[in-house]
N, C-alpha and C. Protein backbone atom coordinates (compact mmCIF):
# COMPACT_ATOMS: atom_id res chain seq x y z
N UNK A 1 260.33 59.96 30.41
CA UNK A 1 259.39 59.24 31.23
C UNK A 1 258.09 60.03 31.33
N UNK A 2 257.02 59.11 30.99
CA UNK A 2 255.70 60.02 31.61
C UNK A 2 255.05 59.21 33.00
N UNK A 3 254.11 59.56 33.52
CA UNK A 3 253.24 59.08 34.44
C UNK A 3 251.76 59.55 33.93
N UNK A 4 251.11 58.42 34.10
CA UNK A 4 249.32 58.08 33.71
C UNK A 4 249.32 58.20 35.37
N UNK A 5 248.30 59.24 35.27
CA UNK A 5 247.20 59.22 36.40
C UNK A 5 245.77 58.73 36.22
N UNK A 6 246.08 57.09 37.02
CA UNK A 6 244.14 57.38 36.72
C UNK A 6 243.66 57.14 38.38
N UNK A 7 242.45 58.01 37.56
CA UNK A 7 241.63 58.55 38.94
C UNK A 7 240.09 57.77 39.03
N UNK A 8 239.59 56.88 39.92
CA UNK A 8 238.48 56.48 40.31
C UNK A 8 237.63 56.90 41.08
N UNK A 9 236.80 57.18 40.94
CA UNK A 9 235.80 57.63 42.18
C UNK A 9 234.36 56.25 41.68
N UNK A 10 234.39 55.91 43.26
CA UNK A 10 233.82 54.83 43.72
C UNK A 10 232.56 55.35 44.48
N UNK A 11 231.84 53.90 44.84
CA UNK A 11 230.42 54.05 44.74
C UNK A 11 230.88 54.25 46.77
N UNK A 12 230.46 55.46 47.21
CA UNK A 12 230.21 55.98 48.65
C UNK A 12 230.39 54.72 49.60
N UNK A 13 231.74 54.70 50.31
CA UNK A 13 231.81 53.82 51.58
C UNK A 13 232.23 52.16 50.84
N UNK A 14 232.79 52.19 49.97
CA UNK A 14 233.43 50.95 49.10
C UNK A 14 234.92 50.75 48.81
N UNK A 15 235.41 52.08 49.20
CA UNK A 15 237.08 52.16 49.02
C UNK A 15 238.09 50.98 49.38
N UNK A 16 237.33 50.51 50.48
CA UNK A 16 238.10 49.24 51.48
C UNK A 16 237.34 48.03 50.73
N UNK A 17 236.76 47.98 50.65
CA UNK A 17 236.48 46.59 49.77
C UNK A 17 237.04 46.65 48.09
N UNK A 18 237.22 47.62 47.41
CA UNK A 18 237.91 47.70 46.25
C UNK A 18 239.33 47.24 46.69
N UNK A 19 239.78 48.06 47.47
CA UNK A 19 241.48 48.01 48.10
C UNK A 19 241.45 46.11 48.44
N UNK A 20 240.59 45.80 49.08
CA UNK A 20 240.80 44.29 48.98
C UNK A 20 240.72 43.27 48.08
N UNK A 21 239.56 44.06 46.91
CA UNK A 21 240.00 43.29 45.25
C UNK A 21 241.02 43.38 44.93
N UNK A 22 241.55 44.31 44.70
CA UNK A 22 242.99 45.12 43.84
C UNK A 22 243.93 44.03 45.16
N UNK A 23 244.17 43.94 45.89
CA UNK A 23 245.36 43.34 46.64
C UNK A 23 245.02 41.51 46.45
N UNK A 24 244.01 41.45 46.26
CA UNK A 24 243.37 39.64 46.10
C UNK A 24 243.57 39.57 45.03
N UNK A 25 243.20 40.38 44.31
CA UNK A 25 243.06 39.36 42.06
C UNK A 25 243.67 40.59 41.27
N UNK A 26 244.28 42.33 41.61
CA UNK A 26 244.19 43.05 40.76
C UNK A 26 245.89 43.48 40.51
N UNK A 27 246.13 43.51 42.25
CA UNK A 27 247.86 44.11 42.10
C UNK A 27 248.60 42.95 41.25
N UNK A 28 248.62 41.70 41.29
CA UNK A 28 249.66 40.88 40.40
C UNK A 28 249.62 40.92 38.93
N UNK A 29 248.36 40.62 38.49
CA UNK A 29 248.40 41.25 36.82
C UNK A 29 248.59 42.37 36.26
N UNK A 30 248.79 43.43 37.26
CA UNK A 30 248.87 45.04 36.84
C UNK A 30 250.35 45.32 36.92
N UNK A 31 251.08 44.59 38.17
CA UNK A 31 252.63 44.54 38.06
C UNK A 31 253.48 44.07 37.04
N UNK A 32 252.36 42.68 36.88
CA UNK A 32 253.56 41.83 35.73
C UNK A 32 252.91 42.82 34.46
N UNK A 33 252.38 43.46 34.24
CA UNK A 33 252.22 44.04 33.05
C UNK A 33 252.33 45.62 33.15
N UNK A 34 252.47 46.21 34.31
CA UNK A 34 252.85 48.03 34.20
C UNK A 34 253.73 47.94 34.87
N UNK A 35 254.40 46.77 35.77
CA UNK A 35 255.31 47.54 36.81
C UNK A 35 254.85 47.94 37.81
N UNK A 36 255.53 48.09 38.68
CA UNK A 36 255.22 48.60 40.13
C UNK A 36 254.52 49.96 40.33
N UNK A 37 253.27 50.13 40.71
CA UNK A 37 252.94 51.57 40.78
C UNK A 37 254.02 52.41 41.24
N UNK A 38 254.00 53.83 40.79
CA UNK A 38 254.57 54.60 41.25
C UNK A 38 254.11 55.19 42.53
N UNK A 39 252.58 55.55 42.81
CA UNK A 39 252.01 55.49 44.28
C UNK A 39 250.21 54.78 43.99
N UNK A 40 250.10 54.56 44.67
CA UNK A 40 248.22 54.15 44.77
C UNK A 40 248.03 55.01 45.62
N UNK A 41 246.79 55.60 46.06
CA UNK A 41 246.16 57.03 46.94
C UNK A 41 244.81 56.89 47.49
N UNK A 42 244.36 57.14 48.17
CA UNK A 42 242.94 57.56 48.63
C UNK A 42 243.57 58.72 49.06
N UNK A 43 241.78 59.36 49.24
CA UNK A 43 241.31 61.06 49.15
C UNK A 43 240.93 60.93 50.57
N UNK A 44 241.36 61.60 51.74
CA UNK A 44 241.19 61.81 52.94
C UNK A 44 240.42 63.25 52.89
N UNK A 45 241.17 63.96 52.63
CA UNK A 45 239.80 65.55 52.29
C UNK A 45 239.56 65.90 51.24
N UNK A 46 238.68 66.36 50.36
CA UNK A 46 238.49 66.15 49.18
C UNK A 46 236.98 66.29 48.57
N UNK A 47 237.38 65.30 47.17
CA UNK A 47 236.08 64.07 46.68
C UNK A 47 237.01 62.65 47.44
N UNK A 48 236.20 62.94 48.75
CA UNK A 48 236.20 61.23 48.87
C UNK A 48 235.57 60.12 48.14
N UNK A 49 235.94 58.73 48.67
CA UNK A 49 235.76 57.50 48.04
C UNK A 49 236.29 58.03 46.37
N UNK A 50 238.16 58.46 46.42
CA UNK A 50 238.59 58.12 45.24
C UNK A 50 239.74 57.68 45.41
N UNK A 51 239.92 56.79 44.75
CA UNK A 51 241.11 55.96 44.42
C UNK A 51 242.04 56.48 43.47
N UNK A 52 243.50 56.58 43.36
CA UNK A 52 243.94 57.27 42.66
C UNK A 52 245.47 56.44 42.18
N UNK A 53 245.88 56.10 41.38
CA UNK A 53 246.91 55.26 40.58
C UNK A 53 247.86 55.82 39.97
N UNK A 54 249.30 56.02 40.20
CA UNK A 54 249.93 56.40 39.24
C UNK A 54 251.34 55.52 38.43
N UNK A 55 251.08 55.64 37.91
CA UNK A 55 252.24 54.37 36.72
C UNK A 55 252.88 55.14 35.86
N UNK A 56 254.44 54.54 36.08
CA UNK A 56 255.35 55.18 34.85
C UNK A 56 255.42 54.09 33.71
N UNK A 57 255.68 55.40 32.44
CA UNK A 57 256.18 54.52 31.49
C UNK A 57 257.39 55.37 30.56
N UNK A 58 258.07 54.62 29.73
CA UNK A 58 258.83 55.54 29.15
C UNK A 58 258.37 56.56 28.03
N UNK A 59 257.06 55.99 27.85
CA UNK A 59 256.62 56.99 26.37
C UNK A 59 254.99 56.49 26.44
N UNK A 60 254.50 56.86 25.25
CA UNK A 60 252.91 56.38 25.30
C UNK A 60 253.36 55.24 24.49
N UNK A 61 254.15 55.06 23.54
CA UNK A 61 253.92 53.49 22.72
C UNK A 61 254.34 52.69 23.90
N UNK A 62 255.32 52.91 24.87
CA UNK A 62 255.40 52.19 26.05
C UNK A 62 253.84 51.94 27.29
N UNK A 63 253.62 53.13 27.08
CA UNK A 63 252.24 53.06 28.09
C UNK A 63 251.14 51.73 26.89
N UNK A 64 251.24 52.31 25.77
CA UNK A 64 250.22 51.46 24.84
C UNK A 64 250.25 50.17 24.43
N UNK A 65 251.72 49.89 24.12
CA UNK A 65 251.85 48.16 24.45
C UNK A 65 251.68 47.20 25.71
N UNK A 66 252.14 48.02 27.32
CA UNK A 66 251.88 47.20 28.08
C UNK A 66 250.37 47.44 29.00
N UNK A 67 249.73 48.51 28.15
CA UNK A 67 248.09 48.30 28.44
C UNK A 67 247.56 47.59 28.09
N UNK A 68 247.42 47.48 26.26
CA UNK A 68 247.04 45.95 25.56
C UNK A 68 247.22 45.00 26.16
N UNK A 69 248.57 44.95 26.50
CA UNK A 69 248.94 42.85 27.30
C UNK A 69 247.98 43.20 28.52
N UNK A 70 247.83 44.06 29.38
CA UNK A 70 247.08 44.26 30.67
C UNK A 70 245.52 43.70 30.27
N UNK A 71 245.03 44.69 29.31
CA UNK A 71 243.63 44.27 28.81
C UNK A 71 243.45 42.83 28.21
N UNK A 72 244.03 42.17 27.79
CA UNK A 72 244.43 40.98 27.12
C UNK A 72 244.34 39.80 28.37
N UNK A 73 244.64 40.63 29.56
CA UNK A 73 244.86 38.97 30.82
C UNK A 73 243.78 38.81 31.36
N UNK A 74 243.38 37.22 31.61
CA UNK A 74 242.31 36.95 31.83
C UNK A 74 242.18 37.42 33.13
N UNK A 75 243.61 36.83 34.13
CA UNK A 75 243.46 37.27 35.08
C UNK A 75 243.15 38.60 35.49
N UNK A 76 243.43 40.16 35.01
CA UNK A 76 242.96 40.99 35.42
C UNK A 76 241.49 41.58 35.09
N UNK A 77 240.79 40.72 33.96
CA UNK A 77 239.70 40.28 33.85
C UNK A 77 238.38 39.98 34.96
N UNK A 78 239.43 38.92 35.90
CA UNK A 78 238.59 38.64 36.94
C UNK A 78 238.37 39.36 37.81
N UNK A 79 239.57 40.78 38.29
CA UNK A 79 239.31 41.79 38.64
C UNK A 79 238.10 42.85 38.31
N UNK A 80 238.45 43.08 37.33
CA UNK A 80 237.81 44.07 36.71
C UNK A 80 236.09 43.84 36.93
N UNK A 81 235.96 41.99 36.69
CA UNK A 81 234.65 42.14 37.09
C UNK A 81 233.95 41.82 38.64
N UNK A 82 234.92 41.77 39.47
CA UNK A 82 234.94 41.96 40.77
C UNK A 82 234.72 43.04 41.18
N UNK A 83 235.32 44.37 40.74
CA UNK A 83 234.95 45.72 41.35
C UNK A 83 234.00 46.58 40.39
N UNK A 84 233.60 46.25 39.26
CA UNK A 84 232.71 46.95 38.16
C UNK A 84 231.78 47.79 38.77
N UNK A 85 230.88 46.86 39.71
CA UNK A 85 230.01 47.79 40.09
C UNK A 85 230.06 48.28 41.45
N UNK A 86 231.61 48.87 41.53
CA UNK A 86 232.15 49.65 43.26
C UNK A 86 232.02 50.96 42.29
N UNK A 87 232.14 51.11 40.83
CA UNK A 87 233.01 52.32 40.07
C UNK A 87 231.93 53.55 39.75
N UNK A 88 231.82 54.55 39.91
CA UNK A 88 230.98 55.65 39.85
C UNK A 88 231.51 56.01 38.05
N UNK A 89 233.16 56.56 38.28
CA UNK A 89 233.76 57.46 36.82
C UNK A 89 235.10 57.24 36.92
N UNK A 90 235.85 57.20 35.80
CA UNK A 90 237.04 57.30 35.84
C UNK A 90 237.49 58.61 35.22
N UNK A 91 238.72 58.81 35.27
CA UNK A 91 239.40 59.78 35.10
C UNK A 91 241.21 58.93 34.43
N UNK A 92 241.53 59.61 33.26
CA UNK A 92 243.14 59.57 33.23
C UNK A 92 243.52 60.83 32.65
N UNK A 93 244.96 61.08 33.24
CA UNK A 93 245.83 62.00 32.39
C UNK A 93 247.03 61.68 32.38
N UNK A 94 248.14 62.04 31.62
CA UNK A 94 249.01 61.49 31.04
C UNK A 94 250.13 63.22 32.21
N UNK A 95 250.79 62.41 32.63
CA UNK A 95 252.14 64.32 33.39
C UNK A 95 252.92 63.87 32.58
N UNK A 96 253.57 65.10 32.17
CA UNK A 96 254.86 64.91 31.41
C UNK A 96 255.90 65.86 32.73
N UNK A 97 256.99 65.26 32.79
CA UNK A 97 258.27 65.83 33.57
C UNK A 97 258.29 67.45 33.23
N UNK A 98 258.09 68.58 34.46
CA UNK A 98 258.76 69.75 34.27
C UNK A 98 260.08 69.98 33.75
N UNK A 99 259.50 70.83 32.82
CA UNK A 99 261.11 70.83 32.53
C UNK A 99 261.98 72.60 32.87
């Protein structure tokens, strides 16, 4: 199993209105196509205004096929251009399990 971390940092004082895209048009197309997050996050001390995502998969050809179908839905489409301009930078990294 790995986990993708991706990390958002948003445009100052927008966190709550993103969080209300993602729960209106973003969490259902991201489930039926990654599965249930493993956690979603905001930054209380920090770099605030960041949003933070983490999703399992069993491998990267697993992470890479059900990103395609993700990028592919219209519906998360309509997301994407709902919060475009909340987004400052993204960030991903891939954890692999301690072993």
């Amino acid at each position: 199993m790995i986990i993708e971390e991706r990390e958002y940092r948003l445009v100052p004082g927008s966190t709550a209105r993103y969080l209300q895209a993602w729960q209106r048009l973003g969490r259902e197309p991201q489930t039926r196509h990654l599965g249930e997050p493993a956690g979603v996050y905001t930054v209380e001390i920090g770099d605030l205004n960041t949003l933070i995502y983490l999703w399992r998969f069993t491998d990267l050809g697993d992470r890479g096929e059900r990103r395609r179908a993700l990028a592919g839905d219209p519906d998360f489409a309509a997301f994407r251009s709902e919060v475009r301009d909340l987004l400052v930078s993204q960030t991903n990294r891939i954890l692999l399990p301690a072993q």
